[in-house]
Protein backbone atom coordinates (compact mmCIF):
# COMPACT_ATOMS: atom_id res chain seq x y z
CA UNK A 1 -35.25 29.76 23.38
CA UNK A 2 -35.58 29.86 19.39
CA UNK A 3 -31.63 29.79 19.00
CA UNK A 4 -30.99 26.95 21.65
CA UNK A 5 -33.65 25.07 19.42
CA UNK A 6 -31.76 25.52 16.71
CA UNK A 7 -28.88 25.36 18.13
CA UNK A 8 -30.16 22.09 18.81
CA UNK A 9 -30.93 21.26 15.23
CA UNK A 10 -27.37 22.32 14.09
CA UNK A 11 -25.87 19.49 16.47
CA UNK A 12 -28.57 16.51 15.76
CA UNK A 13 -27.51 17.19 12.24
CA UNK A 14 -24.00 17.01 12.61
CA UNK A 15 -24.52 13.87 14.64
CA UNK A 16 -26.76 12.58 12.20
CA UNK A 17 -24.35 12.83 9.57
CA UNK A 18 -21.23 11.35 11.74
CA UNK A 19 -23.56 8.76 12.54
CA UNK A 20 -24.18 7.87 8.58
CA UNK A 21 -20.25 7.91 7.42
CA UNK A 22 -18.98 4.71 7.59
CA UNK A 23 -15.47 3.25 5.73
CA UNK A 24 -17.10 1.78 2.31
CA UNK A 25 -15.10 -1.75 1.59
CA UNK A 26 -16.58 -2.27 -1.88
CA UNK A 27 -15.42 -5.40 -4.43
CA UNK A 28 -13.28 -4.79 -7.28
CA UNK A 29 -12.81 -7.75 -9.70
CA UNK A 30 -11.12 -7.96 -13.28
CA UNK A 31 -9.82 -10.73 -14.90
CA UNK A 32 -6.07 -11.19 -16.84
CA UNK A 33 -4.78 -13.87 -18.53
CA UNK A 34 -7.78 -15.92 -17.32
CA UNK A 35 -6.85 -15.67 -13.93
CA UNK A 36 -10.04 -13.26 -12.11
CA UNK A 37 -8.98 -11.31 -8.96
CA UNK A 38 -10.99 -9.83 -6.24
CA UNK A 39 -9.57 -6.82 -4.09
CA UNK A 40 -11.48 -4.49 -1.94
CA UNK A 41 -11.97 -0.58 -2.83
CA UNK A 42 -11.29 1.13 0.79
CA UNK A 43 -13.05 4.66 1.62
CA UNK A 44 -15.02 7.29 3.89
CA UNK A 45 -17.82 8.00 2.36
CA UNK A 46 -18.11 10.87 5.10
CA UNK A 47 -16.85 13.45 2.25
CA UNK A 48 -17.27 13.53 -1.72
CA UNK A 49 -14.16 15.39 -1.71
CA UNK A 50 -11.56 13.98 -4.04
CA UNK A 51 -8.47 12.58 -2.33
CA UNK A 52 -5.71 10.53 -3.46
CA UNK A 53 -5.56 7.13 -4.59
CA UNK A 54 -3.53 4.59 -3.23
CA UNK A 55 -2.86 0.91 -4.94
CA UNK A 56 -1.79 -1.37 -1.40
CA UNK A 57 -0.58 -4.55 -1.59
CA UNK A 58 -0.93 -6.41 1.83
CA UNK A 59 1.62 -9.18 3.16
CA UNK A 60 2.18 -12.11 1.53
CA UNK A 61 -1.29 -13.54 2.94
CA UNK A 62 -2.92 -11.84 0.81
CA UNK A 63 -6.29 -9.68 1.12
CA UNK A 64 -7.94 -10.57 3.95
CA UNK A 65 -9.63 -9.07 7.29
CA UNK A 66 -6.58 -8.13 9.14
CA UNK A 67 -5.36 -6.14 5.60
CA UNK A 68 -8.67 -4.55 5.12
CA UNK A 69 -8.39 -3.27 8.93
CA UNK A 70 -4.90 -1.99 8.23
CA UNK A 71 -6.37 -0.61 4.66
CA UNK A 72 -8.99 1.36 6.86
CA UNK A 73 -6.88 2.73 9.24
CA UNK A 74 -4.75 3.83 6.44
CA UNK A 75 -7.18 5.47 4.40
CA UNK A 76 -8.91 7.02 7.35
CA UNK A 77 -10.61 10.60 5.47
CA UNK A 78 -7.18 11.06 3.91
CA UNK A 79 -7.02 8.30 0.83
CA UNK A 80 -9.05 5.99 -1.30
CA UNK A 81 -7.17 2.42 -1.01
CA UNK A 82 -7.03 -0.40 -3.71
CA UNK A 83 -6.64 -2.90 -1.38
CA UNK A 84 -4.84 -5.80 -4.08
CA UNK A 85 -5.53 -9.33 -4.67
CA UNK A 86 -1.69 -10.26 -6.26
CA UNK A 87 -2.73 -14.05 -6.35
CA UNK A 88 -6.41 -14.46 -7.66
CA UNK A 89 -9.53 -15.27 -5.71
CA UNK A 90 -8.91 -18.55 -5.53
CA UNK A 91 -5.47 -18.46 -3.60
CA UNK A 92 -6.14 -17.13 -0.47
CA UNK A 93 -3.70 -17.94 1.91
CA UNK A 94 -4.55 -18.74 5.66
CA UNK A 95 -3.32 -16.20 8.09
CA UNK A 96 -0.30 -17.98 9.90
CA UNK A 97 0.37 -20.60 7.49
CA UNK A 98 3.73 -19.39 6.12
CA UNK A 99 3.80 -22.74 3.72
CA UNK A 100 0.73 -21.46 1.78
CA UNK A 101 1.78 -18.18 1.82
CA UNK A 102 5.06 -19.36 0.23
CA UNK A 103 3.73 -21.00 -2.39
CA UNK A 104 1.55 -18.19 -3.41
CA UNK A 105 3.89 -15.95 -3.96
CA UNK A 106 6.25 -18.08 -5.52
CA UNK A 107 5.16 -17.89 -8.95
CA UNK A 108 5.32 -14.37 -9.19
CA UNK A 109 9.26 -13.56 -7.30
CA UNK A 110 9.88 -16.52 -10.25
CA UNK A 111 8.69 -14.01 -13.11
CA UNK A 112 8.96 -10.65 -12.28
CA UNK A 113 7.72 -9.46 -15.55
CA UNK A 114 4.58 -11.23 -14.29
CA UNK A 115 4.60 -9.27 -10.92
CA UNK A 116 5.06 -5.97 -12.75
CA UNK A 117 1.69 -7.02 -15.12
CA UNK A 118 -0.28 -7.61 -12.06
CA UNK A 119 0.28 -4.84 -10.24
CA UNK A 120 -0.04 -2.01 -13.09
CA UNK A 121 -3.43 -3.63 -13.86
CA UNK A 122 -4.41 -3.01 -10.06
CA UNK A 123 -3.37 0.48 -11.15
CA UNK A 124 -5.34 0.76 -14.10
CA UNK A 125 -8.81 -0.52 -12.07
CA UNK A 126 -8.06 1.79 -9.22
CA UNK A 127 -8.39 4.51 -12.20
CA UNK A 128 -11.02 3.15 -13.16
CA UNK A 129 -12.57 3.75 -10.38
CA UNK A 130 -12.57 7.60 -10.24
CA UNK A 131 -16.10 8.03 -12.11
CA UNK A 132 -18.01 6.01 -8.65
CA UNK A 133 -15.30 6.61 -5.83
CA UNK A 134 -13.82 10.18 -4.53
CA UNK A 135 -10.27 9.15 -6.20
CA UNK A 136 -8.32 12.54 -7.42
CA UNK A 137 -6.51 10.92 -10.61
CA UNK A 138 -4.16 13.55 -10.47
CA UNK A 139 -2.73 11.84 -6.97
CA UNK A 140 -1.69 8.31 -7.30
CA UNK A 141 0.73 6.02 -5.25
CA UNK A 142 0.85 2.79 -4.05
CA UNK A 143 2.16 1.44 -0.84
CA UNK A 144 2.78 -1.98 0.30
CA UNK A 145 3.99 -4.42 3.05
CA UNK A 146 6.66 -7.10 3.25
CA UNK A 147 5.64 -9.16 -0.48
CA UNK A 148 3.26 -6.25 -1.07
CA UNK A 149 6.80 -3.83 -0.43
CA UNK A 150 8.35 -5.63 -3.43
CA UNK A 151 5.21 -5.72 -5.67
CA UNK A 152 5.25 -1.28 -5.67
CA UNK A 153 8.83 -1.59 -5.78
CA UNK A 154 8.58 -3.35 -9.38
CA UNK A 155 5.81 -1.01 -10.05
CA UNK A 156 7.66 1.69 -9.84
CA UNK A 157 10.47 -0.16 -11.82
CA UNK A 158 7.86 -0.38 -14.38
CA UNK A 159 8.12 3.22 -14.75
CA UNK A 160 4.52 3.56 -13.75
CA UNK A 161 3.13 7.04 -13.60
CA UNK A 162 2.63 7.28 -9.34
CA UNK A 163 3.78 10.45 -7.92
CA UNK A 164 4.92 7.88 -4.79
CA UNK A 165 5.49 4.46 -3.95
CA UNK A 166 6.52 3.29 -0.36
CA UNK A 167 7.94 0.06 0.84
CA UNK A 168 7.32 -1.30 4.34
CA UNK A 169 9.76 -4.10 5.41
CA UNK A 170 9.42 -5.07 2.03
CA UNK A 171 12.03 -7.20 -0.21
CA UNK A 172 14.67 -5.29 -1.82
CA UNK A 173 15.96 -7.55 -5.09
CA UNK A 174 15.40 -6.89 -8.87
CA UNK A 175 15.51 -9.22 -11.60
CA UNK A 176 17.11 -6.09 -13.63
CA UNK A 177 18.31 -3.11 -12.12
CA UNK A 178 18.68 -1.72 -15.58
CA UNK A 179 14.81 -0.85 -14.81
CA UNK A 180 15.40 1.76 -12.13
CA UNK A 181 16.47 4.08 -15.38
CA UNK A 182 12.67 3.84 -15.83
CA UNK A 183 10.98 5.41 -12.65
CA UNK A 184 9.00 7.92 -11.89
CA UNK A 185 7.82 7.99 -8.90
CA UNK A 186 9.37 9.26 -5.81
CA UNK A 187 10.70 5.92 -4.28
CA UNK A 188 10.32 5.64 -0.04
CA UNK A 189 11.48 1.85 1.18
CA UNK A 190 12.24 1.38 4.83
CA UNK A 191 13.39 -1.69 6.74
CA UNK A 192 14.16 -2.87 9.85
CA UNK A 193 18.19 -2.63 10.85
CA UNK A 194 17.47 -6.15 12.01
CA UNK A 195 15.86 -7.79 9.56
CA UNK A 196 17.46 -10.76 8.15
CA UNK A 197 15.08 -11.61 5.19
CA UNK A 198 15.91 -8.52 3.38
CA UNK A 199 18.67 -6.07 4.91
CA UNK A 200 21.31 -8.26 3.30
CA UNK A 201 19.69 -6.59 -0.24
CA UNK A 202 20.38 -3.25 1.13
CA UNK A 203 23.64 -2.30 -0.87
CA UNK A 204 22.57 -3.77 -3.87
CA UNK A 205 19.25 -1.67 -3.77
CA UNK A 206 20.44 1.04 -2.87
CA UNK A 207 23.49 0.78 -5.97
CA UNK A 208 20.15 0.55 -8.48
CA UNK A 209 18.25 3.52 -6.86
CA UNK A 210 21.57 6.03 -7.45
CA UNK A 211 20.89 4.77 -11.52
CA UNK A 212 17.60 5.71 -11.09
CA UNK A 213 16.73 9.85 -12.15
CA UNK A 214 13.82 10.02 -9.21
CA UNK A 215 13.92 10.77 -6.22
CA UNK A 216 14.23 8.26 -3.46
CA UNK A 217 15.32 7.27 0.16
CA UNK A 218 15.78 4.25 1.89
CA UNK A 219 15.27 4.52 5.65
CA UNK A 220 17.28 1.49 8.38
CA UNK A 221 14.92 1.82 11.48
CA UNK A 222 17.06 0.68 14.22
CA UNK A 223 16.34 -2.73 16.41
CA UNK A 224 13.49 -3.24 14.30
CA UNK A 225 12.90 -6.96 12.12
CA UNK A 226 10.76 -8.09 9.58
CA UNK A 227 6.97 -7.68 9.86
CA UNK A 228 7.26 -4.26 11.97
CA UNK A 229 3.93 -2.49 11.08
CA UNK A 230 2.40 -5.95 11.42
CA UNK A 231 0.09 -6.30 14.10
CA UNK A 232 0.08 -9.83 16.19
CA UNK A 233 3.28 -10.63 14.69
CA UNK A 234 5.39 -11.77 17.38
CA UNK A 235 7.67 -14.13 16.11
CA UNK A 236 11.90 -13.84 16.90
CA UNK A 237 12.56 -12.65 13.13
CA UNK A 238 9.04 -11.00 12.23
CA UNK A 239 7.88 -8.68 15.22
CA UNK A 240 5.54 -6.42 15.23
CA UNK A 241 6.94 -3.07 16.97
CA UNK A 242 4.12 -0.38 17.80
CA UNK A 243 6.67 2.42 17.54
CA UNK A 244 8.67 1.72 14.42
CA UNK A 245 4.94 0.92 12.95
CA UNK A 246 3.99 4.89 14.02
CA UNK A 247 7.28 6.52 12.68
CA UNK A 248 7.04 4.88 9.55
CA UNK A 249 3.58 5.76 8.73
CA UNK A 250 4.34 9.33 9.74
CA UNK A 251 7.08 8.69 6.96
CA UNK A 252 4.69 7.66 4.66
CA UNK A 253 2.22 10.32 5.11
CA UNK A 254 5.10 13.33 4.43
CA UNK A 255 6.26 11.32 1.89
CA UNK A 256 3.02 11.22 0.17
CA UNK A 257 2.45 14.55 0.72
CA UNK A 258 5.56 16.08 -0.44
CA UNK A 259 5.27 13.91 -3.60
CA UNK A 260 1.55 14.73 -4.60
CA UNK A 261 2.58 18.70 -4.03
CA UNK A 262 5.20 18.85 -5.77
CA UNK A 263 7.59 19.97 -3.02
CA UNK A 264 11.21 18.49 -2.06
C-alpha cells in the first residue's frame, strides 16, 4: 500500500506541474527613431532549458491574436519566439482590411534600408532577452510569413548573424542583390507554384541566392497560392491549404535543425 501511495504522489506531481506550464506571451517594447514598438515574447515556461530563439514576423497585419496563436503553436517546447511589431504600436492593422494593411507596409517595401533597421533591432531585443527568457544565444533564426517572409529575407541580406532564416509565401524582390554577398545564414524560402503575388520573382531570386556564399534552397510547393500556412484564408489568390501548411513547417523544423547543428 506504501508504494501505490506514492506512486500516487509521483503522478499528482507530475499533474501538478503540467497543470502549472502554460505558453508565457510577455511584452517587449523599444523605441527607434522615435517610433516605440510593442511585440510579444512567446514561450513554455514548462522547462528552464535553453532552446533556440526565433525573431517571427507575422503577415502583413501585423501582431495580433491570430499571429500570437500561430507564434504558440510554433514555439510549442521547442523555441522562444519574438513575435515582431514591423510597424509600431500605433499601426495596427485590422484583420481583413487589405487597404490598411497596404498602407502599413508601404513605407517600409519603399526603403528597404529601413526594413533591414527594423528587423535587426527585433534581433538585438530578442538577445536581449536571454538573461529573463530560456533563449540559447548560441541558436538564432528568424522566420516569417508573406510581408514577414520578406522582412527575414532582408535580414539575412543584412548579413545578420542567424544560423537560419525561413520564408513562408513570402515576397521574393531586393532593392540590391549585391547584398546576398553578405549572408550568413542558411537561407529556406518556399512558395506556392501558384502564387501570383510573388512566383513571378522566382528567377530573379533565385539568380541573387547563387551570388550568395550560404547555403540556401528555395522550395515551389505545387497547386498551392499565396497565404498557404494562413489559417481562415480562403480567398481565390490567398488560400489557406492545411497540407502545404504541414509540409512546410516540417521544412522548417529540419531546416532549423540542420542549421543550429551544424550539419548539411
Amino acid at each position: 500500500m506504501r508504494f501505490v501511495r506514492l506512486g500516487c504522489f509521483a503522478l499528482l506531481a507530475v499533474f501538478s506541474v503540467a497543470v502549472q506550464a502554460k505558453m508565457v506571451h510577455r511584452t517587449v517594447e523599444w523605441t527607434q527613431d522615435g517610433t516605440r514598438f510593442k511585440s510579444v515574447l512567446v514561450y513554455d515556461d514548462a522547462s528552464s532549458a535553453k532552446r533556440p530563439g526565433l525573431v517571427m514576423v507575422p503577415n502583413w497585419y501585423g501582431v495580433n491574436d491570430a499571429a500570437v496563436q500561430k507564434a504558440d503553436m510554433i514555439a510549442g517546447k521547442d523555441y522562444v519566439i519574438l513575435l515582431t511589431d514591423m510597424y509600431g504600436e500605433n499601426v495596427r492593422p485590422q484583420p481583413g482590411n487589405a487597404d490598411q494593411a497596404k498602407a502599413a507596409t508601404k513605407p517600409l517595401y519603399a526603403d528597404r534600408t529601413l526594413m533591414r533597421k527594423r528587423i535587426n533591432e527585433a534581433l538585438a531585443q530578442l538577445k536581449a532577452q536571454a538573461g529573463t527568457a530560456p533563449v540559447d544565444l548560441a541558436r538564432l533564426a528568424a522566420i516569417g510569413f508573406c510581408f514577414g517572409g520578406t522582412a527575414v529575407l532582408d535580414l539575412a541580406r543584412s548579413g545578420a548573424d542567424v544560423a537560419a532564416v525561413v520564408s513562408f509565401h513570402g515576397g521574393l524582390t531586393t532593392d540590391d542583390p549585391a547584398l546576398a554577398k553578405n549572408i550568413k545564414a542558411r537561407v529556406l524560402a518556399m512558395n506556392g507554384a501558384d502564387d501570383k503575388g510573388t512566383m513571378p520573382d522566382a528567377d530573379k531570386f533565385m539568380d541573387e541566392m547563387r551570388g550568395s556564399p550560404a547555403e540556401w534552397q528555395f522550395v515551389v510547393i505545387g497547386h498551392a497560392v499565396h497565404c498557404f500556412t494562413e489559417v481562415g484564408e480562403n480567398a481565390p489568390g490567398c488560400k489557406y491549404d492545411a497540407g502545404a501548411a504541414a509540409r512546410s513547417y516540417r521544412l522548417m523544423h529540419d531546416w532549423l535543425g540542420a542549421a543550429f547543428s551544424g550539419t548539411p
